[in-house]
N, C-alpha and C. Protein backbone atom coordinates (compact mmCIF):
# COMPACT_ATOMS: atom_id res chain seq x y z
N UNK A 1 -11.26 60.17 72.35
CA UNK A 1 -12.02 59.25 71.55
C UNK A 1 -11.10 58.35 70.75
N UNK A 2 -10.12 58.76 70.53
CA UNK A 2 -8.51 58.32 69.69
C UNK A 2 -8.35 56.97 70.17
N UNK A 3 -8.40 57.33 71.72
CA UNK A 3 -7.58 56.05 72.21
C UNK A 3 -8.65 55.16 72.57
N UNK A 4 -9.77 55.81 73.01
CA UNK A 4 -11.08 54.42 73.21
C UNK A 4 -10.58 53.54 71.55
N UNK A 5 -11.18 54.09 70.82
CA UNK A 5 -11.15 53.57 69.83
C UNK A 5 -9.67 52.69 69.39
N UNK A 6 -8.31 53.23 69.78
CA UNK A 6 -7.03 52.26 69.61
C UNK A 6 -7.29 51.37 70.09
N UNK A 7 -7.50 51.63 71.86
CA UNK A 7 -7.94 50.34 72.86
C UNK A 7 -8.25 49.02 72.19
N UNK A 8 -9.97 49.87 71.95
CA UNK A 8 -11.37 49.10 71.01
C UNK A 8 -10.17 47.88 69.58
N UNK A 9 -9.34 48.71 69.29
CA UNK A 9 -8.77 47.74 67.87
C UNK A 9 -8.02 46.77 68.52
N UNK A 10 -7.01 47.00 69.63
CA UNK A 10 -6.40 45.98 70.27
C UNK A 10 -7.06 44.77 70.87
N UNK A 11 -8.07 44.98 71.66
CA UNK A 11 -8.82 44.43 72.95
C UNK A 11 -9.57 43.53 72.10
N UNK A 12 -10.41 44.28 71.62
CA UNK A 12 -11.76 43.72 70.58
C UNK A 12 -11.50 42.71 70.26
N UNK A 13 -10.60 41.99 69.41
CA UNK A 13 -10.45 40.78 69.00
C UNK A 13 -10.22 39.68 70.05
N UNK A 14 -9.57 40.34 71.03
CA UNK A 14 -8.85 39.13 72.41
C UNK A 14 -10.33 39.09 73.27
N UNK A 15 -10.86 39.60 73.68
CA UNK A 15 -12.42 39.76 73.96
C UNK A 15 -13.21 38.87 73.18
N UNK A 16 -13.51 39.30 71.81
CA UNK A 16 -14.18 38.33 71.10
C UNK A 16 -13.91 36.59 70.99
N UNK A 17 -12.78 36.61 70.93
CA UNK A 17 -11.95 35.12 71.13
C UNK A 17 -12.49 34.50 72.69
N UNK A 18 -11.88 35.18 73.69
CA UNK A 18 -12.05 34.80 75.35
C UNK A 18 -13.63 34.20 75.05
N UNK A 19 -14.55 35.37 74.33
CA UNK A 19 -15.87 34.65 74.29
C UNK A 19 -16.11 33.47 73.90
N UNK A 20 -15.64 33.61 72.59
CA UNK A 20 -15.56 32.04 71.25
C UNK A 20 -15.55 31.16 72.15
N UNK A 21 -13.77 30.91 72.60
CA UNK A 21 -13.32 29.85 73.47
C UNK A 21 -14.03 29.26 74.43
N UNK A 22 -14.35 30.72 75.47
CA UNK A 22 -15.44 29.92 76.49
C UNK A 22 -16.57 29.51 76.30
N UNK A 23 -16.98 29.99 75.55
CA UNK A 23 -18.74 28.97 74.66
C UNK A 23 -18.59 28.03 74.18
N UNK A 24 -17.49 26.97 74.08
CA UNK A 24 -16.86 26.15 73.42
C UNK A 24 -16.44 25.19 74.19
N UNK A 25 -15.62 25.62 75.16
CA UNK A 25 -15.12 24.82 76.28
C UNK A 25 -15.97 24.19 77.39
N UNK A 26 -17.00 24.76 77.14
CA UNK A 26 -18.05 24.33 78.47
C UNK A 26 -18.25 22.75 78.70
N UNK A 27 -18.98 22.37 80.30
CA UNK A 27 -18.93 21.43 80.65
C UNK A 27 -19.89 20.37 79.19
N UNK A 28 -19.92 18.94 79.57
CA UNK A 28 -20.92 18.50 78.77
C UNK A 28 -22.10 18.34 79.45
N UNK A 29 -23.79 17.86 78.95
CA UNK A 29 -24.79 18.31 79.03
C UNK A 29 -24.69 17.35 80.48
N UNK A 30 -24.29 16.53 80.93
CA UNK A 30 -24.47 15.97 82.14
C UNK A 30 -23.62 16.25 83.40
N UNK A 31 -22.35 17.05 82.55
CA UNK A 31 -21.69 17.29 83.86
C UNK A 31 -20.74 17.06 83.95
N UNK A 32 -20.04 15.63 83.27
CA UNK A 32 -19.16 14.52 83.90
C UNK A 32 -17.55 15.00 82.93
N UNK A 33 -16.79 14.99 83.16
CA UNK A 33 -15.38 15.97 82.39
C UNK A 33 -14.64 14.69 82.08
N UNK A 34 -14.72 13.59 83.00
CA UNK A 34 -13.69 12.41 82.41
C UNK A 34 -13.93 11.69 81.28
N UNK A 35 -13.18 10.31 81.05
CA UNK A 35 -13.41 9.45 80.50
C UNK A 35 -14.68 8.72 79.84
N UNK A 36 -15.42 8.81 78.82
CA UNK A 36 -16.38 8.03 78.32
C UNK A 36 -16.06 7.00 77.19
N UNK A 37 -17.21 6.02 77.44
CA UNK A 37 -17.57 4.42 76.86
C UNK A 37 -18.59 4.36 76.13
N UNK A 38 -18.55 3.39 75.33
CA UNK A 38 -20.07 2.73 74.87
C UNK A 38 -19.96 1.45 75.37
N UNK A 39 -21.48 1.05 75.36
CA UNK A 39 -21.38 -0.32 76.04
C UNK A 39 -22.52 -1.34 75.19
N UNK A 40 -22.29 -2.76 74.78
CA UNK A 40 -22.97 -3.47 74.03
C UNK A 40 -22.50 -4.82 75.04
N UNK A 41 -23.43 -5.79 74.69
CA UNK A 41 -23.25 -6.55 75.20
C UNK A 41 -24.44 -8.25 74.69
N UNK A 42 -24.33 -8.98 75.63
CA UNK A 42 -25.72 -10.24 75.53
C UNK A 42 -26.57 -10.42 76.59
N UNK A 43 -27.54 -10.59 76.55
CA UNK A 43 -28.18 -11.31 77.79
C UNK A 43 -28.57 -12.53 77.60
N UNK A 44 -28.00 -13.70 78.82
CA UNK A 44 -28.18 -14.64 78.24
C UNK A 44 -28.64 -15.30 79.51
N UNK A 45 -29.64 -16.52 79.79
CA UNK A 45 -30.15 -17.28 81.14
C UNK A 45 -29.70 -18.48 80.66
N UNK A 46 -28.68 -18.89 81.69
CA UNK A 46 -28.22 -20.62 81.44
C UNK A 46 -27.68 -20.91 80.17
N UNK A 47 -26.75 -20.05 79.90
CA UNK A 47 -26.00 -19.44 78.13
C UNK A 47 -27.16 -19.72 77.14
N UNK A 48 -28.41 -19.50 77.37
CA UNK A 48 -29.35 -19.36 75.80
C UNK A 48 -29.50 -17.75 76.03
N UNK A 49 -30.03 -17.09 75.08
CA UNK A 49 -30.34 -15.68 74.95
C UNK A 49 -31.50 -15.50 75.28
N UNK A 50 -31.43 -14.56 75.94
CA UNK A 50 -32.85 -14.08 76.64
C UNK A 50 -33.81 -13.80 75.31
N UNK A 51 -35.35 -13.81 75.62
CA UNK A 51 -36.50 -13.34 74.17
C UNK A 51 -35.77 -11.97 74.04
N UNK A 52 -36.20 -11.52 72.68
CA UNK A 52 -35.82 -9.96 72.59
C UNK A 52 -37.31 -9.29 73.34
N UNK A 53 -36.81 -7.60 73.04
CA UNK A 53 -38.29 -7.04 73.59
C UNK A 53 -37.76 -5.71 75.15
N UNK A 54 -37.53 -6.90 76.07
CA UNK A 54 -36.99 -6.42 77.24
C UNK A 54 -35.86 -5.45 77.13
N UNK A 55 -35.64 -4.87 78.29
CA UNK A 55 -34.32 -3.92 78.12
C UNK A 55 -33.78 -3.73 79.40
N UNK A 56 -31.98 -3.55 79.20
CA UNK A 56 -31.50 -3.39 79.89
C UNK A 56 -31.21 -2.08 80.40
N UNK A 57 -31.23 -1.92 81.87
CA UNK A 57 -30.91 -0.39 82.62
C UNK A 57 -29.58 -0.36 83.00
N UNK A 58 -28.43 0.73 82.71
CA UNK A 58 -27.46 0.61 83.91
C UNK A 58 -27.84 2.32 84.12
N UNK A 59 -27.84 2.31 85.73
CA UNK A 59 -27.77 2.98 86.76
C UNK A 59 -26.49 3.19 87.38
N UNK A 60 -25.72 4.79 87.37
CA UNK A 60 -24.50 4.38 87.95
C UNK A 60 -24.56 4.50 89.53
N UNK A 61 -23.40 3.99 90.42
CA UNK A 61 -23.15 3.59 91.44
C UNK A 61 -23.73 5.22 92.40
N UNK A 62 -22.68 6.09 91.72
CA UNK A 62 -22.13 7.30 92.58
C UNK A 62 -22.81 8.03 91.20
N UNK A 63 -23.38 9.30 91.36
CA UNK A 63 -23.82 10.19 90.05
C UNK A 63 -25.06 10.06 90.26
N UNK A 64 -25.73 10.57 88.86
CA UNK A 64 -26.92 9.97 88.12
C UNK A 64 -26.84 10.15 86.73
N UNK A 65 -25.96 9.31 86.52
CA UNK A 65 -26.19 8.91 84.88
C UNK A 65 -26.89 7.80 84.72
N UNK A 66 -27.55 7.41 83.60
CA UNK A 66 -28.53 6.34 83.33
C UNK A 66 -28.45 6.09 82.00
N UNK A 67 -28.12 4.77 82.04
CA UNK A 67 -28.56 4.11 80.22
C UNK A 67 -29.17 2.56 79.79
N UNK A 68 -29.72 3.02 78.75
CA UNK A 68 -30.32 1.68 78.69
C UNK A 68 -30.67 1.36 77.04
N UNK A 69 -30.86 -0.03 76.88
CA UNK A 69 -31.27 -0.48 75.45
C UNK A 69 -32.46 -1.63 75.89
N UNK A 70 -32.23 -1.95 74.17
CA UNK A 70 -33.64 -2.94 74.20
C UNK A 70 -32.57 -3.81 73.84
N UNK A 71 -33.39 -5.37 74.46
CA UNK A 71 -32.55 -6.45 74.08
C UNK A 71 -33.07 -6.84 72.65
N UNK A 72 -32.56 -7.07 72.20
CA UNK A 72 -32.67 -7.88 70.44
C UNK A 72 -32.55 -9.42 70.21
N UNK A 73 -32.71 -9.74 69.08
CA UNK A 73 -32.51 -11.27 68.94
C UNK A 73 -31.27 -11.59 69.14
N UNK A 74 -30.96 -13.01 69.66
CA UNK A 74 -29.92 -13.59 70.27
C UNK A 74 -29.19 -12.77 71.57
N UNK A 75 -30.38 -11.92 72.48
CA UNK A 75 -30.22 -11.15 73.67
C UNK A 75 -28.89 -10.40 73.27
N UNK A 76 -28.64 -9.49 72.25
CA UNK A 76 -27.74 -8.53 72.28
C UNK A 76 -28.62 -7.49 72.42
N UNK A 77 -28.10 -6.13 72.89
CA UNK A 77 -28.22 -4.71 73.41
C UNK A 77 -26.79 -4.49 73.22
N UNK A 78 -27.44 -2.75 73.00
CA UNK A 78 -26.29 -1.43 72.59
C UNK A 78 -27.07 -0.36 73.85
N UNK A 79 -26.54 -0.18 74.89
CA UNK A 79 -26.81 1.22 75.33
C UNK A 79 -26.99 2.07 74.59
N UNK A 80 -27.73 3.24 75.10
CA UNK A 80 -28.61 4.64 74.57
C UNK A 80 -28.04 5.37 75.65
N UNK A 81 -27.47 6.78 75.67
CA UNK A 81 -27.28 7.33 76.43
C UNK A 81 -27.11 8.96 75.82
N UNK A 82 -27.72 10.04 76.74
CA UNK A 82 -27.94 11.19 76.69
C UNK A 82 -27.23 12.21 75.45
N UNK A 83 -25.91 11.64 76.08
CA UNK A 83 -24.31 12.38 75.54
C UNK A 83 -23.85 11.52 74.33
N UNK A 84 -23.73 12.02 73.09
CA UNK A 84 -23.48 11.02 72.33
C UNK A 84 -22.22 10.70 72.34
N UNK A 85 -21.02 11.48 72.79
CA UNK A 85 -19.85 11.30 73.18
C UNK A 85 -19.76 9.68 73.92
N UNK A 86 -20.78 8.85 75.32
CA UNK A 86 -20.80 7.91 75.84
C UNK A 86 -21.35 8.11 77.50
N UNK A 87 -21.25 6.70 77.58
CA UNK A 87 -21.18 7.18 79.05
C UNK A 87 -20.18 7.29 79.91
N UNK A 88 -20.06 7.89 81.04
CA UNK A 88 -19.07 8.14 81.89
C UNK A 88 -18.45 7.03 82.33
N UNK A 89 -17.09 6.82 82.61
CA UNK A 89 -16.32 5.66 82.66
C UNK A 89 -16.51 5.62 84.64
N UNK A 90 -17.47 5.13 84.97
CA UNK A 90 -17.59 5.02 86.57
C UNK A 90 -18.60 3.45 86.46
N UNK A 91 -18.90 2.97 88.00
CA UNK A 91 -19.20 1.63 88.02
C UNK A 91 -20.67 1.91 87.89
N UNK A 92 -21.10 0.74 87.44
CA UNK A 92 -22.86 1.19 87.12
C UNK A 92 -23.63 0.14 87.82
N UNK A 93 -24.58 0.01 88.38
CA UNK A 93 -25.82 -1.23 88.71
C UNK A 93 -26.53 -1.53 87.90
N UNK A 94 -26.52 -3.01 87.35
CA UNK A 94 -27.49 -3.24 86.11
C UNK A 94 -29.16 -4.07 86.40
N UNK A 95 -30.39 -3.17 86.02
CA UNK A 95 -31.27 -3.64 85.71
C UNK A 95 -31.58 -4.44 84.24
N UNK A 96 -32.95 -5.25 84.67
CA UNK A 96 -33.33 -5.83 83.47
C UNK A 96 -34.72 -5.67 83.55
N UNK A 97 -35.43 -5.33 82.72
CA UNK A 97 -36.98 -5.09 82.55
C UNK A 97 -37.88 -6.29 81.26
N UNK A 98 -38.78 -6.62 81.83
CA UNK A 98 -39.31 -7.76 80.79
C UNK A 98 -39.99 -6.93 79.20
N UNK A 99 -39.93 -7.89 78.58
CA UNK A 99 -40.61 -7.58 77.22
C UNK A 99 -42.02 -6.83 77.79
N UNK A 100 -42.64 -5.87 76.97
CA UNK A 100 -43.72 -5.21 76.93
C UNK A 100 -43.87 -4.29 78.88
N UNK A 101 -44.43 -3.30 78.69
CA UNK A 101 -44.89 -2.56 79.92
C UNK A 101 -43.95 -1.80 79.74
N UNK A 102 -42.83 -1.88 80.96
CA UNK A 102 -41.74 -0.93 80.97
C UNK A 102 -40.89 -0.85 80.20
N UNK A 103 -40.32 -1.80 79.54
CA UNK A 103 -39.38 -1.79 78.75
C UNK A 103 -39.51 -0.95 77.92
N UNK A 104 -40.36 0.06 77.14
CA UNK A 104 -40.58 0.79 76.41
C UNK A 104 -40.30 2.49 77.38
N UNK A 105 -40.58 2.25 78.14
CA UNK A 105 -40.07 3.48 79.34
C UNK A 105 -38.66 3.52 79.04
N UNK A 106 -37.97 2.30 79.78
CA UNK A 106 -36.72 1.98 79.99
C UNK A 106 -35.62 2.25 78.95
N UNK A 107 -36.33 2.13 77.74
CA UNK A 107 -35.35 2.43 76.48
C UNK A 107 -34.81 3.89 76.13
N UNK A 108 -35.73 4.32 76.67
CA UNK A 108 -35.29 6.35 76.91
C UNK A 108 -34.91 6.47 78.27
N UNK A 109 -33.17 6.54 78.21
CA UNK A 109 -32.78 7.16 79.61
C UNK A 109 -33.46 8.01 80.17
N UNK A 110 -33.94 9.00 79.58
CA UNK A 110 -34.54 10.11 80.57
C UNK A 110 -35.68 10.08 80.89
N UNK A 111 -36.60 8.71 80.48
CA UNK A 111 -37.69 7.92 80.81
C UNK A 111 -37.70 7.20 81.53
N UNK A 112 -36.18 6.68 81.92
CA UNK A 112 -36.31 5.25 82.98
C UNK A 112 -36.65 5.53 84.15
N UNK A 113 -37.14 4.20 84.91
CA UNK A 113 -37.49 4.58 86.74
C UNK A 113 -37.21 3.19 86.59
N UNK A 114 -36.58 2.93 88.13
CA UNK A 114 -36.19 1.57 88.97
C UNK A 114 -38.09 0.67 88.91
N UNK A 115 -37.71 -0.23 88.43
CA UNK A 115 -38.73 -1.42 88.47
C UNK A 115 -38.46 -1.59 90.04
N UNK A 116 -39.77 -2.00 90.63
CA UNK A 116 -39.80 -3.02 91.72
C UNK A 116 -40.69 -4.07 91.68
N UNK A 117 -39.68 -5.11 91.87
CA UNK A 117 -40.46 -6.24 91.99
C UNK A 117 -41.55 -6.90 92.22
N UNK A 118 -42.31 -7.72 91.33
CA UNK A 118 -43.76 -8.04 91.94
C UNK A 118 -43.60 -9.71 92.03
N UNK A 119 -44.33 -9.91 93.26
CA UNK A 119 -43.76 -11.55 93.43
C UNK A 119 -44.64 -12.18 91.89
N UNK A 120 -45.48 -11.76 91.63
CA UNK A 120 -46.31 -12.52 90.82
C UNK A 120 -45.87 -12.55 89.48
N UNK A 121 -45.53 -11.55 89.61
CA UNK A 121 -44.27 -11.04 87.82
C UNK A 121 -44.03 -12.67 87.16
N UNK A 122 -43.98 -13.07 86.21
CA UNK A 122 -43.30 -14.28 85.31
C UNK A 122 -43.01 -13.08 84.44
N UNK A 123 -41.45 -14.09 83.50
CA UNK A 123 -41.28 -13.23 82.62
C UNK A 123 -40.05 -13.90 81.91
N UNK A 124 -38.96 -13.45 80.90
CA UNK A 124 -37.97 -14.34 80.40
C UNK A 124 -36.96 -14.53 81.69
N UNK A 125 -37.18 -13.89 83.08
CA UNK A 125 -35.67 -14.24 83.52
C UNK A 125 -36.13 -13.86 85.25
N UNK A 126 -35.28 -14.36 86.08
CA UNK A 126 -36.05 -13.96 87.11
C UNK A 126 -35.91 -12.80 87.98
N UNK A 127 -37.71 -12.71 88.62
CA UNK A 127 -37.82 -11.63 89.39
C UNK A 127 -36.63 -10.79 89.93
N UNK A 128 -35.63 -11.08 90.31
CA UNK A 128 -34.57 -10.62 91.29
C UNK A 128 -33.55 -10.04 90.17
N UNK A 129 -33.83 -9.94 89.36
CA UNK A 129 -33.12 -8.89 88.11
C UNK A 129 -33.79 -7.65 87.47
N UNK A 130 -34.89 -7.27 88.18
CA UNK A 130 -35.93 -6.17 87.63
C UNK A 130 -35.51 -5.08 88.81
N UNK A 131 -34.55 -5.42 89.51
CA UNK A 131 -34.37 -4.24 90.75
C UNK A 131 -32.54 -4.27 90.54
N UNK A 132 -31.79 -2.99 90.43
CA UNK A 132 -30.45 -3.36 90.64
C UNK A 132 -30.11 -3.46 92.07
N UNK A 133 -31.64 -3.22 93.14
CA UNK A 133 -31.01 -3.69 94.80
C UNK A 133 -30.72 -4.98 94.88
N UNK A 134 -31.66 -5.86 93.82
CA UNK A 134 -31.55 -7.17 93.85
C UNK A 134 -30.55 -7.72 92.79
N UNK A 135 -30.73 -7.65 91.64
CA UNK A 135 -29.75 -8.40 90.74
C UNK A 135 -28.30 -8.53 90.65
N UNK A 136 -27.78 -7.75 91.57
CA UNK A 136 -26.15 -8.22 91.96
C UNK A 136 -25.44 -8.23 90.56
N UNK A 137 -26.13 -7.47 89.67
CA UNK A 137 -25.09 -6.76 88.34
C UNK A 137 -24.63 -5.85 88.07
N UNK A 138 -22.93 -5.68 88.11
CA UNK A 138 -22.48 -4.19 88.20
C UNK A 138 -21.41 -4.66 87.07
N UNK A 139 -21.08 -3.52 86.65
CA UNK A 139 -20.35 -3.40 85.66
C UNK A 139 -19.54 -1.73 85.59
N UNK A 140 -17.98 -1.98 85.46
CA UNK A 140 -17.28 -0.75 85.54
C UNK A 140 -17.65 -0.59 83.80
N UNK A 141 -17.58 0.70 83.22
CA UNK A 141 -17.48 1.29 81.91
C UNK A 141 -16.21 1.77 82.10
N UNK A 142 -15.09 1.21 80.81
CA UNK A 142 -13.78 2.25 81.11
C UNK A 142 -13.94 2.99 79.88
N UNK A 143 -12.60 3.65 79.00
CA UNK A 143 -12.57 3.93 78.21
C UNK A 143 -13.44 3.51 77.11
N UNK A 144 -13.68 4.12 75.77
CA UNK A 144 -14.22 3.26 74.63
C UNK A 144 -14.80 2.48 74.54
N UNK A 145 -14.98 1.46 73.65
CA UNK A 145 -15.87 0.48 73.77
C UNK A 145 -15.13 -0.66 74.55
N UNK A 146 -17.13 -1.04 75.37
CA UNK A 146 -17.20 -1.65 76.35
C UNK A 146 -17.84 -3.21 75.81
N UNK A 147 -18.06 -4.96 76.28
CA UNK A 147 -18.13 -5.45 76.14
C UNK A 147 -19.10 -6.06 77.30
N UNK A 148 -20.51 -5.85 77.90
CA UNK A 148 -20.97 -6.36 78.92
C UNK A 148 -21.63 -7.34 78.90
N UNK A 149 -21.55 -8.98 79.01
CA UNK A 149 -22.04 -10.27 79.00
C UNK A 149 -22.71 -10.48 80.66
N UNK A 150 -23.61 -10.63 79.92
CA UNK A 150 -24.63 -11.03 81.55
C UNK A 150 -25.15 -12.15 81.65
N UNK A 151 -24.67 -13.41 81.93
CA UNK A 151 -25.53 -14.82 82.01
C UNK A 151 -26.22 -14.98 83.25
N UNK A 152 -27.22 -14.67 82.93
CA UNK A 152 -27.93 -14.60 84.21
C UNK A 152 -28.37 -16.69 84.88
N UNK A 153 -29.00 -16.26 86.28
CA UNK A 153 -28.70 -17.78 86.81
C UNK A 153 -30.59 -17.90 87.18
N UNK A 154 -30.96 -18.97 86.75
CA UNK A 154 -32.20 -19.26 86.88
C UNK A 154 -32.65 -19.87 88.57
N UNK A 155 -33.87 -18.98 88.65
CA UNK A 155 -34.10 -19.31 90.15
C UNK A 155 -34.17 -20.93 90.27
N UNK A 156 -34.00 -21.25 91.52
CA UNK A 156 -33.68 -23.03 91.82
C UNK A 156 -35.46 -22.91 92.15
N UNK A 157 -35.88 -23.88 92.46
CA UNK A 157 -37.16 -24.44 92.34
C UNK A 157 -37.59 -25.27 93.76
């Protein structure tokens, strides 16, 4: 019983620690071990600022991370994202959602879903930016803070 108990005085503490440490060290809530960003930026059509209201999605390329904000006056947005640490420094596809309907979805990552397009849709900016199959906006996130300017191009007529 002598030596359980010596054991018990040696071990016990290096045991208790191994635990500490590894409850500590664990992955983060999404997964991702590298590099994270924040990302802010403008939205702007034909350099004026988009209405506020609407919000922007990025969707990444490879993964499934997802973030998004609401656009504000003079079309600035701040991403929202899960991990308050940031988001993962990988390339993202950017949606845009109009003022009122979804955009209120869209503002909670873990609420968003891919818009698809409705030909009939009007709205501050055009149709072909409510899908990232369509809007041809990508953006890498590297390190720290990020800077994403989007002037978007008005459909020709």
């Amino acid at each position: 019983m002598r030596r359980f108990a010596s054991c018990m005085s040696i071990l016990g503490p290096s045991i208790a620690l191994m635990i500490f440490v590894g409850g500590c060290g664990g992955k983060p809530e999404d997964g991702f071990t590298g590099e994270r960003g924040q990302v802010s930026g403008k939205i702007t059509l034909g350099g004026q600022p988009v209405q506020p209201g609407g919000a922007v999605v990025f969707m990444s390329s490879k993964g499934s991370y997802l973030a998004s904000g609401v656009i504000a006056e003079g079309g600035k947005y701040s991403l929202r994202y899960r991990v308050k640490s940031g988001l993962p420094a990988v390339e993202y596809l950017v949606q845009l959602s109009p003022p009122g309907g979804t955009s209120t979805q869209a503002a909670d990552p873990k609420m968003a879903t891919a818009v698809t397009p409705s030909l009939d849709q009007s709205g501050p900016f055009p149709v072909a930016y409510l899908s990232t199959a369509t809007s041809k906006l990508k953006f890498t996130v590297k390190a720290g803070p990020n800077t994403a300017d989007f002037d978007l191009i008005a459909e020709k007529k």
